[in-house]
N, C-alpha and C. Protein backbone atom coordinates (compact mmCIF):
# COMPACT_ATOMS: atom_id res chain seq x y z
N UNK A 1 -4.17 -19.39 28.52
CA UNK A 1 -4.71 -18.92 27.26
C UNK A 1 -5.15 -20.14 26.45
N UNK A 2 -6.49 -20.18 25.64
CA UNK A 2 -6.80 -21.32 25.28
C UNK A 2 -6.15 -21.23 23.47
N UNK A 3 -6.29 -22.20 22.98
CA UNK A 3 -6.06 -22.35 21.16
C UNK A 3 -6.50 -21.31 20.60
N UNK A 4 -8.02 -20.95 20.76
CA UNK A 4 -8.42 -20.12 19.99
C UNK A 4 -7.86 -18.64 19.76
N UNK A 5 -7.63 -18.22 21.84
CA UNK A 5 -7.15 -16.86 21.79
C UNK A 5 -5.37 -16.77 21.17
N UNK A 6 -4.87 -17.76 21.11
CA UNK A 6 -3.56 -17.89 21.00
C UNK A 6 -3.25 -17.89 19.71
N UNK A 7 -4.48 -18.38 18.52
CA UNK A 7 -4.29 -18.40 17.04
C UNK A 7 -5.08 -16.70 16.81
N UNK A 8 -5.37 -16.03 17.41
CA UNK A 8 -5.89 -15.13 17.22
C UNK A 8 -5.10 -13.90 17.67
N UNK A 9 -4.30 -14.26 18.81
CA UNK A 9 -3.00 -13.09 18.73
C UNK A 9 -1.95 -13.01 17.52
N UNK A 10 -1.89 -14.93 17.66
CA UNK A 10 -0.49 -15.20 16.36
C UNK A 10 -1.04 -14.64 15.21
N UNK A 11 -1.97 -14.64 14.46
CA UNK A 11 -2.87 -13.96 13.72
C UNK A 11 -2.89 -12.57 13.50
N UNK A 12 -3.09 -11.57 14.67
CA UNK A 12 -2.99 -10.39 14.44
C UNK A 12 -1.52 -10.08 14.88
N UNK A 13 -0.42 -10.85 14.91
CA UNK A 13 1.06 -10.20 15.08
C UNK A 13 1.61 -10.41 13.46
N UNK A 14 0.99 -11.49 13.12
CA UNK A 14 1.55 -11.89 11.51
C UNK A 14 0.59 -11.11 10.54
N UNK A 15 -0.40 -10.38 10.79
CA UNK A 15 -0.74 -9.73 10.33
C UNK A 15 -0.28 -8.09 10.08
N UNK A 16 0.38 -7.74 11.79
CA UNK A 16 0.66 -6.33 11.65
C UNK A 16 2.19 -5.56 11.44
N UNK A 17 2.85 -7.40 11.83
CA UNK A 17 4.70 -7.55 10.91
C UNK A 17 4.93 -7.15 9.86
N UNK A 18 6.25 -6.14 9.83
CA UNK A 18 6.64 -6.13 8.76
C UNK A 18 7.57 -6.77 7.88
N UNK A 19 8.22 -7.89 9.11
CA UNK A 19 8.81 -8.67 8.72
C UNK A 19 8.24 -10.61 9.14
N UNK A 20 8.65 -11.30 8.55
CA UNK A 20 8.58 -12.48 9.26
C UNK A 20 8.82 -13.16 10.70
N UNK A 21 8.44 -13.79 11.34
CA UNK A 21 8.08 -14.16 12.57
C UNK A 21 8.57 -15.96 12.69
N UNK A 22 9.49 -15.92 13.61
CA UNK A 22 9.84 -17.31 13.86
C UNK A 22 8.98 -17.76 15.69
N UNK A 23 8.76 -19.28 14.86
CA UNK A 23 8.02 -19.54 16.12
C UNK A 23 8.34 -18.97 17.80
N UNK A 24 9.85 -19.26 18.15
CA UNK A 24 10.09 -18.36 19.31
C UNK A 24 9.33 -17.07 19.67
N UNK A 25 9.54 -16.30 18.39
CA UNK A 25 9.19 -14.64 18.65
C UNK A 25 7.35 -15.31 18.73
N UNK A 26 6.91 -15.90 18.24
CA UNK A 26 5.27 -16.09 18.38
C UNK A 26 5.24 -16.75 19.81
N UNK A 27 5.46 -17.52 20.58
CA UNK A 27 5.57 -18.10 21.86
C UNK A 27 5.70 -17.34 22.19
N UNK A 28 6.90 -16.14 22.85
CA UNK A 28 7.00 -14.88 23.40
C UNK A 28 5.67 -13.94 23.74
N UNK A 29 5.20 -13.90 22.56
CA UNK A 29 3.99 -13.26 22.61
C UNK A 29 2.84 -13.55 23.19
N UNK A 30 2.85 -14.49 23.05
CA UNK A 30 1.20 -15.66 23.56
C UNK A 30 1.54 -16.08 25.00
N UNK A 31 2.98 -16.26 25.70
CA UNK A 31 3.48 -16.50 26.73
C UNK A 31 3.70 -18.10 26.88
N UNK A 32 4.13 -18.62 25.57
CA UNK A 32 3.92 -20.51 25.36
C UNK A 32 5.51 -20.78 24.85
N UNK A 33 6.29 -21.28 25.53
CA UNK A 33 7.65 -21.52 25.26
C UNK A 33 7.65 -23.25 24.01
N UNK A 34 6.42 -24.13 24.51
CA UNK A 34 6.23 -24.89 23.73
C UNK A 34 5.97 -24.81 22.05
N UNK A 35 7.13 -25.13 21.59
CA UNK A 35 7.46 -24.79 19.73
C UNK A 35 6.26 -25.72 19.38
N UNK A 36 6.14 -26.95 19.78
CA UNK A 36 5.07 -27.56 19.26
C UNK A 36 3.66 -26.89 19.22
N UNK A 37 3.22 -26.16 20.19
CA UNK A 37 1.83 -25.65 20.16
C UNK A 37 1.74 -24.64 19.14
N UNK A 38 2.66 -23.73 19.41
CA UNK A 38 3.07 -22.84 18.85
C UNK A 38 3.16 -23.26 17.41
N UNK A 39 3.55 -24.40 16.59
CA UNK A 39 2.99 -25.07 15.35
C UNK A 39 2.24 -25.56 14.69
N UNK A 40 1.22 -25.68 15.71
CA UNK A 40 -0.29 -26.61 15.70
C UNK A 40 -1.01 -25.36 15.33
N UNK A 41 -0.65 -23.91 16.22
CA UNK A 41 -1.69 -23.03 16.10
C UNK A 41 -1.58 -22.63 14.53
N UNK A 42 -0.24 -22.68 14.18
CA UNK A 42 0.01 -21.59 12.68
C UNK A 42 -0.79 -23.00 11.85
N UNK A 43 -0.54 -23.72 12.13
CA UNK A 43 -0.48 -24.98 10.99
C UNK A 43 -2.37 -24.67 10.85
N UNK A 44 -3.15 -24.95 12.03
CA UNK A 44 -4.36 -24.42 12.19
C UNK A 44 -4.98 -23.14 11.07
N UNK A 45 -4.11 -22.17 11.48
CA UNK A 45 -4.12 -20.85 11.01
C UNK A 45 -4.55 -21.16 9.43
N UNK A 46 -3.23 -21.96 9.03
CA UNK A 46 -2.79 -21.91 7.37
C UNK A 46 -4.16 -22.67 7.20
N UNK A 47 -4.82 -23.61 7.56
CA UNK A 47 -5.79 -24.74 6.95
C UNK A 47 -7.08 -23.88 6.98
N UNK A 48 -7.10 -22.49 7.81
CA UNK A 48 -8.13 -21.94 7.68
C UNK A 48 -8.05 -21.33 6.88
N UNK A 49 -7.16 -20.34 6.81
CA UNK A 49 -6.71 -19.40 5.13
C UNK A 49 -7.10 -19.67 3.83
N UNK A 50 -6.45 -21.50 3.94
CA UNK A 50 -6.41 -22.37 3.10
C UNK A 50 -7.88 -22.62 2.45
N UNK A 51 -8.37 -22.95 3.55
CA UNK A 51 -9.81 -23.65 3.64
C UNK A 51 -11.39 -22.54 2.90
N UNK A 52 -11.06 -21.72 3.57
CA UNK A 52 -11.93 -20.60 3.38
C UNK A 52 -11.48 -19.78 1.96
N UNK A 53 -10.83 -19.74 1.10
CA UNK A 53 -10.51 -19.44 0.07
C UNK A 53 -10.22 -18.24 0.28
N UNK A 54 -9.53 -17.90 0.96
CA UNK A 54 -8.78 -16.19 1.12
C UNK A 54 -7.99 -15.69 0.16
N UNK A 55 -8.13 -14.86 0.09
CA UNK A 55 -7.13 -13.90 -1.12
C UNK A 55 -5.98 -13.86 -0.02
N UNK A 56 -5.79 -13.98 1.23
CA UNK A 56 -4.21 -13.87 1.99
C UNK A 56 -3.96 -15.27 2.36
N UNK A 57 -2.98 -15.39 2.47
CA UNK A 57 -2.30 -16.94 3.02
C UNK A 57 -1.33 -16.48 4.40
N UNK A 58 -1.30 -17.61 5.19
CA UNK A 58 -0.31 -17.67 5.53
C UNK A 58 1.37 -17.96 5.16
N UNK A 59 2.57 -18.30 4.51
CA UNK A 59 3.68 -18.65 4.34
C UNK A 59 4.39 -18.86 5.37
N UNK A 60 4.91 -19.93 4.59
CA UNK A 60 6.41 -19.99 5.77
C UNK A 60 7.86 -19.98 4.78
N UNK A 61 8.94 -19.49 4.98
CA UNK A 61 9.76 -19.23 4.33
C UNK A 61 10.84 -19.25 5.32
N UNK A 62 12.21 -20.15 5.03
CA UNK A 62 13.58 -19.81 6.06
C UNK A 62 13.29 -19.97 7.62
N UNK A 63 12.19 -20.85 7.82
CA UNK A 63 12.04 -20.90 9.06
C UNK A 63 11.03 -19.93 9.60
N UNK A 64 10.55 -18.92 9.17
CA UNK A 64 9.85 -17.81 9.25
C UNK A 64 8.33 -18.23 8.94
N UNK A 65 7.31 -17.29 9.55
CA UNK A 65 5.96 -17.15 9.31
C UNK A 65 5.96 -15.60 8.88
N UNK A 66 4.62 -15.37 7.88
CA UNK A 66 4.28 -14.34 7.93
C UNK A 66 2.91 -14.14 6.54
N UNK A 67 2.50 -13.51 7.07
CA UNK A 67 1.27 -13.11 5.77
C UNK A 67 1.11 -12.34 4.40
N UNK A 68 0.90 -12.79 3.34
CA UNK A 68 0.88 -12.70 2.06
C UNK A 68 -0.23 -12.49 1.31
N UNK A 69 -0.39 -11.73 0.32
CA UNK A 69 -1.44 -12.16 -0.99
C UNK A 69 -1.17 -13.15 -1.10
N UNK A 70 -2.24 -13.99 -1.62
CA UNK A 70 -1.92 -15.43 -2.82
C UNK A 70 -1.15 -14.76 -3.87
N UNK A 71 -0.35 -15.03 -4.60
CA UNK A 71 0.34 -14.82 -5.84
C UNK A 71 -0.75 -14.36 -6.92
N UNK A 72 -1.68 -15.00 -7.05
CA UNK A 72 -3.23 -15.05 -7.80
C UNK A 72 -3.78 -13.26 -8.05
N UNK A 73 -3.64 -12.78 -6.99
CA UNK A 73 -4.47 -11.69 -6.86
C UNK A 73 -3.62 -10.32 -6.79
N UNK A 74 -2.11 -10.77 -6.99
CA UNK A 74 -1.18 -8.97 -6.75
C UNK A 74 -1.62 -8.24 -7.57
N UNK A 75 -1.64 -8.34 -9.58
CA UNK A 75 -1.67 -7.91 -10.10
C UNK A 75 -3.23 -7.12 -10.48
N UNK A 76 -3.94 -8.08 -9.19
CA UNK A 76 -5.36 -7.01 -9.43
C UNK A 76 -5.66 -5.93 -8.60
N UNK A 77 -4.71 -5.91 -7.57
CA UNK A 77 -4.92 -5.14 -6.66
C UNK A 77 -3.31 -4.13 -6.06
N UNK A 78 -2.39 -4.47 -6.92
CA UNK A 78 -0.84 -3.84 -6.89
C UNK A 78 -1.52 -2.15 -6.80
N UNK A 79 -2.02 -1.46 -7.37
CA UNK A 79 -2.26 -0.45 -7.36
C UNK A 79 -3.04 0.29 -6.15
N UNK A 80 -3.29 -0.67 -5.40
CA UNK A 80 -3.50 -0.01 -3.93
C UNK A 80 -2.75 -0.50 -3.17
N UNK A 81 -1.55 -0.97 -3.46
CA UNK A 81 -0.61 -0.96 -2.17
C UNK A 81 0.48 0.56 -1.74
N UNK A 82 0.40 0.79 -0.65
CA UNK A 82 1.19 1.59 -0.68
C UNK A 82 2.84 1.94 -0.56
N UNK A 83 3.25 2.70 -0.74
CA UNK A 83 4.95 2.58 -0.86
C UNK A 83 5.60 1.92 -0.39
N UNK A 84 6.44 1.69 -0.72
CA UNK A 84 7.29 0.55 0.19
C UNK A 84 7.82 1.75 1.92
N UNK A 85 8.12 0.86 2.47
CA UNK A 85 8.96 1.55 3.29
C UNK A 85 10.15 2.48 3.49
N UNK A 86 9.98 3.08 4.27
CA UNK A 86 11.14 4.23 4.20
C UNK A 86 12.69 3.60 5.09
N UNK A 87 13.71 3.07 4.17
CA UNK A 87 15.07 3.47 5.44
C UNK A 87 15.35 3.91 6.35
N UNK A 88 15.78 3.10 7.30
CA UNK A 88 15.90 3.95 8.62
C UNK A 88 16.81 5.07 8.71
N UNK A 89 17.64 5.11 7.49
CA UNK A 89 18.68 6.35 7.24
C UNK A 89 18.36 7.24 6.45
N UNK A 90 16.88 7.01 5.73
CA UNK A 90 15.90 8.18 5.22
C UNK A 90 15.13 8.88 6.06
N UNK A 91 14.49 7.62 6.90
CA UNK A 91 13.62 8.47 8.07
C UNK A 91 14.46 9.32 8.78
N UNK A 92 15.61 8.96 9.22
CA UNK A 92 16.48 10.14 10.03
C UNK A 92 16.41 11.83 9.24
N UNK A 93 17.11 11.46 7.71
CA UNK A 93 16.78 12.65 7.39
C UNK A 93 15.54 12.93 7.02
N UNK A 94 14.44 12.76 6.68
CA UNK A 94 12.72 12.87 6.55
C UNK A 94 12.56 13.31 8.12
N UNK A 95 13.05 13.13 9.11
CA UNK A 95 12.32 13.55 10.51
C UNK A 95 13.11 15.23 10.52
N UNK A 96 14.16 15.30 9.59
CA UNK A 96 15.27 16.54 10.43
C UNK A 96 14.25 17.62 8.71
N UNK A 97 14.31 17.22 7.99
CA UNK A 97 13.83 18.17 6.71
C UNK A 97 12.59 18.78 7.53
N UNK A 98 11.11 17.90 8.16
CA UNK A 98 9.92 18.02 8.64
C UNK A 98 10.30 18.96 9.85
N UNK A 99 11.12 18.94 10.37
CA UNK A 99 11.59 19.67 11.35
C UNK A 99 11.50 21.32 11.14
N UNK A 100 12.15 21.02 9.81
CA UNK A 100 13.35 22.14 9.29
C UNK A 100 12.00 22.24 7.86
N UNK A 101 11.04 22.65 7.78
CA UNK A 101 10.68 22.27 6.48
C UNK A 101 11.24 24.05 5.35
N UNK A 102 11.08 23.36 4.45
CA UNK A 102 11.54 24.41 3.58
C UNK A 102 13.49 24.79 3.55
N UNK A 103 14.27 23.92 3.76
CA UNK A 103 15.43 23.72 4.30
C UNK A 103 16.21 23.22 2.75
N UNK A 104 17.51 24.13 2.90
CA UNK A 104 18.56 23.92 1.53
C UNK A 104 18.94 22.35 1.56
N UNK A 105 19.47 21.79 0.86
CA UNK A 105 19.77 20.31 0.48
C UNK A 105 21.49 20.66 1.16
N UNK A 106 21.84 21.98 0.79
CA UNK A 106 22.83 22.08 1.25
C UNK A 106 23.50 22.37 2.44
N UNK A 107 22.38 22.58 3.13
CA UNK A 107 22.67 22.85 4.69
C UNK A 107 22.25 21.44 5.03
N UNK A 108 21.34 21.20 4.45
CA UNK A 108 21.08 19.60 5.27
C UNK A 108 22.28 18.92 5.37
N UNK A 109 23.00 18.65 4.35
CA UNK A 109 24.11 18.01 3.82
C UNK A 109 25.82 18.22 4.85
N UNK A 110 25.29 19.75 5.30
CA UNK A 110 26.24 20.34 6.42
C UNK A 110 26.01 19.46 7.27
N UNK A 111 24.98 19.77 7.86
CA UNK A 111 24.70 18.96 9.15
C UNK A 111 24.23 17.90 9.42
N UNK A 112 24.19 17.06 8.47
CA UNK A 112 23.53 15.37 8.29
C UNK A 112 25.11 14.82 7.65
N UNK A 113 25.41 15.24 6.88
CA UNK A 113 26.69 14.91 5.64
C UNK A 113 26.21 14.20 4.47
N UNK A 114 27.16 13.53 3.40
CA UNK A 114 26.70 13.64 2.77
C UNK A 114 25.78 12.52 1.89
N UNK A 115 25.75 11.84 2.58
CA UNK A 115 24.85 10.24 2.66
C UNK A 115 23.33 11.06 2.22
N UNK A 116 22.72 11.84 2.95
CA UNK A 116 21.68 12.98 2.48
C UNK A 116 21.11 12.56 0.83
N UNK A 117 22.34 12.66 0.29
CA UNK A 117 22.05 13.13 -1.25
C UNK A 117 21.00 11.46 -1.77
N UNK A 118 21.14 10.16 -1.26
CA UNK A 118 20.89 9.02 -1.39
C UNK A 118 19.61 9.07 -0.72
N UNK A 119 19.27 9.90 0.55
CA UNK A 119 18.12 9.80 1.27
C UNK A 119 17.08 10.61 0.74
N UNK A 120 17.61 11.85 0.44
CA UNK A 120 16.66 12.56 -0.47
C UNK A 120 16.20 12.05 -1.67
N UNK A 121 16.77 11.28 -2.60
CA UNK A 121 16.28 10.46 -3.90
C UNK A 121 14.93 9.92 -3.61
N UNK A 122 15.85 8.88 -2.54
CA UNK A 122 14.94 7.90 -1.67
C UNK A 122 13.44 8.76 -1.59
N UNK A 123 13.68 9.81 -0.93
CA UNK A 123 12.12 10.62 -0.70
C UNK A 123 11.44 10.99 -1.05
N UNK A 124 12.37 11.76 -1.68
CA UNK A 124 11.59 12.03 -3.41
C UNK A 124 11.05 11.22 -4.12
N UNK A 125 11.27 10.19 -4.62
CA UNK A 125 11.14 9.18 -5.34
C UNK A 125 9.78 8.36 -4.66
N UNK A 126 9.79 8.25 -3.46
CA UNK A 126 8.55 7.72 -2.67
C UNK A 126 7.49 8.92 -2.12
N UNK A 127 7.56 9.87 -2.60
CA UNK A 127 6.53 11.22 -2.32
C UNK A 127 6.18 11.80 -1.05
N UNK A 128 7.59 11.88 -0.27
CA UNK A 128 7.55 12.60 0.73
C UNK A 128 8.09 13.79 1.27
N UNK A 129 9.06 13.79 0.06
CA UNK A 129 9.43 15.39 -0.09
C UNK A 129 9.54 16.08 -1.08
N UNK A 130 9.64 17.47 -1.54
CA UNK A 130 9.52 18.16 -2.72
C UNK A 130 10.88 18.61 -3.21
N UNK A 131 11.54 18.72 -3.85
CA UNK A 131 12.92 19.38 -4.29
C UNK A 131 12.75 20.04 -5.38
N UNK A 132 12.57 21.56 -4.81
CA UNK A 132 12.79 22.48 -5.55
C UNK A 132 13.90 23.04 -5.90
N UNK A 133 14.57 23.58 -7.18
CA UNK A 133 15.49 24.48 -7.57
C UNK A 133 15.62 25.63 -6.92
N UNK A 134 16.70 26.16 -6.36
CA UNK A 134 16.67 27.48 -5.50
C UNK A 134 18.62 27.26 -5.09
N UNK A 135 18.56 28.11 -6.79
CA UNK A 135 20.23 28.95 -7.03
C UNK A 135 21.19 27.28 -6.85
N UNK A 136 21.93 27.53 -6.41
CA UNK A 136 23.29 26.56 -6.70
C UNK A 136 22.52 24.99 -6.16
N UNK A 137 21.95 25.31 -5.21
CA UNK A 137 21.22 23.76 -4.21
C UNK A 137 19.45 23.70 -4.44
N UNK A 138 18.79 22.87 -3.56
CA UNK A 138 17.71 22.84 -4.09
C UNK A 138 17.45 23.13 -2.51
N UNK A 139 15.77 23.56 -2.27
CA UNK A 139 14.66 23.70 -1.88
C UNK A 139 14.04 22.29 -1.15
N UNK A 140 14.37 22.01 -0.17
CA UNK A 140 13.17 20.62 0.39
C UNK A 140 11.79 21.24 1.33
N UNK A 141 10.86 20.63 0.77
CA UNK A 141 10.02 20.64 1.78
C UNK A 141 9.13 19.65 1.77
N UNK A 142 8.40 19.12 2.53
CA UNK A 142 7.41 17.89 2.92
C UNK A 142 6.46 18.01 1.61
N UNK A 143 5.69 16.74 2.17
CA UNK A 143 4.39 16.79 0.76
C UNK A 143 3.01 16.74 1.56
N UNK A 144 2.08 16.73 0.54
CA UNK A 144 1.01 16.25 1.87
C UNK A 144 1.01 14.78 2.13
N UNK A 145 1.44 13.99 0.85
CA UNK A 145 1.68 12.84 1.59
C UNK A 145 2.07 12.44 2.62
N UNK A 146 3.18 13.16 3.35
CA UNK A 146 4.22 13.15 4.24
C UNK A 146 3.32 13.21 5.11
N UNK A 147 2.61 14.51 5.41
CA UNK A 147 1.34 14.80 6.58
C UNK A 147 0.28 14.00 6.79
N UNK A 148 -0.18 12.72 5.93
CA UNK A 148 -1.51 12.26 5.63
C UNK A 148 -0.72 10.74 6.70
N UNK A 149 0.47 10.27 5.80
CA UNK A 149 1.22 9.15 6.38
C UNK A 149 1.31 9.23 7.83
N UNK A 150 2.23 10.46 8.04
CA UNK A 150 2.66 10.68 9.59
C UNK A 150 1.55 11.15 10.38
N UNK A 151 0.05 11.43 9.93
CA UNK A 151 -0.91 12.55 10.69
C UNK A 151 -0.45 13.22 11.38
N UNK A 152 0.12 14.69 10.84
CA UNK A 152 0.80 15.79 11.31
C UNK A 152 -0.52 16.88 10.50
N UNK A 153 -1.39 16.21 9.89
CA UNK A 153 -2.36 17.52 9.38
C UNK A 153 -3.34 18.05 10.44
């Protein structure tokens, strides 16, 4: 694999991370056990970012790589980012509600327990489920958000 294709994978993996990337995990990928190349390419990377006046940067942080706004530009564009991510102990219950749609908080709560009550906030709160009132417990059901995110429409 030559430089170019190798800054161009590292590129689209630090691009599609949701977390940061240490050189190992980038070698892995490209099939280059050498940390040095593997530093030349990011270092490359950053001087182009750099160079070309991009609204994204590369960073490095804790040993880590990964891709960023410039600091410069969040506040002009914060309003099209979308939600943060969902918990992996929300998605559990978000996969069993979608399942089950239209499902009591209180049966969920039977059969999930009662950690539920923290995941549902969670969902609510990020617009993926509805909680309706209905007698002692509430009413869940999906949103269209939920369907647009997951393409279940």
């Amino acid at each position: 694999m030559d430089e170019t294709e190798a800054e161009r994978i590292i590129e689209a993996a630090l691009f599609m991370s949701s977390k940061p990337l240490a050189v190992a995990e980038l070698g892995k990928l490209i099939g280059v056990s050498a940390p040095g190349f593997i530093s030349q390419r990011l270092d490359s990377l950053q001087k182009r970012y750099s160079g070309s006046g991009s609204a994204i940067e590369i960073a490095f942080e804790e040993g880590k790589y990964y891709m960023r706004l410039r600091p410069e530009y969040v506040n002009a564009v914060k309003d099209f980012a979308q939600a943060g991510e969902i918990s992996r102990h929300a998605l559990r219950t978000l996969a069993y509600i979608s399942k089950s749609d239209g499902i009591k908080k209180s049966l969920l709560a039977d059969k999930l327990g009662s950690t539920i009550y923290q995941d549902v906030a969670e969902l609510v709160e990020k617009g993926f489920v509805i909680q309706k009132k209905s007698g002692r417990s509430s009413t869940l059901t999906t949103t269209p958000k939920f369907k647009s995110y997951f393409g279940t429409q």
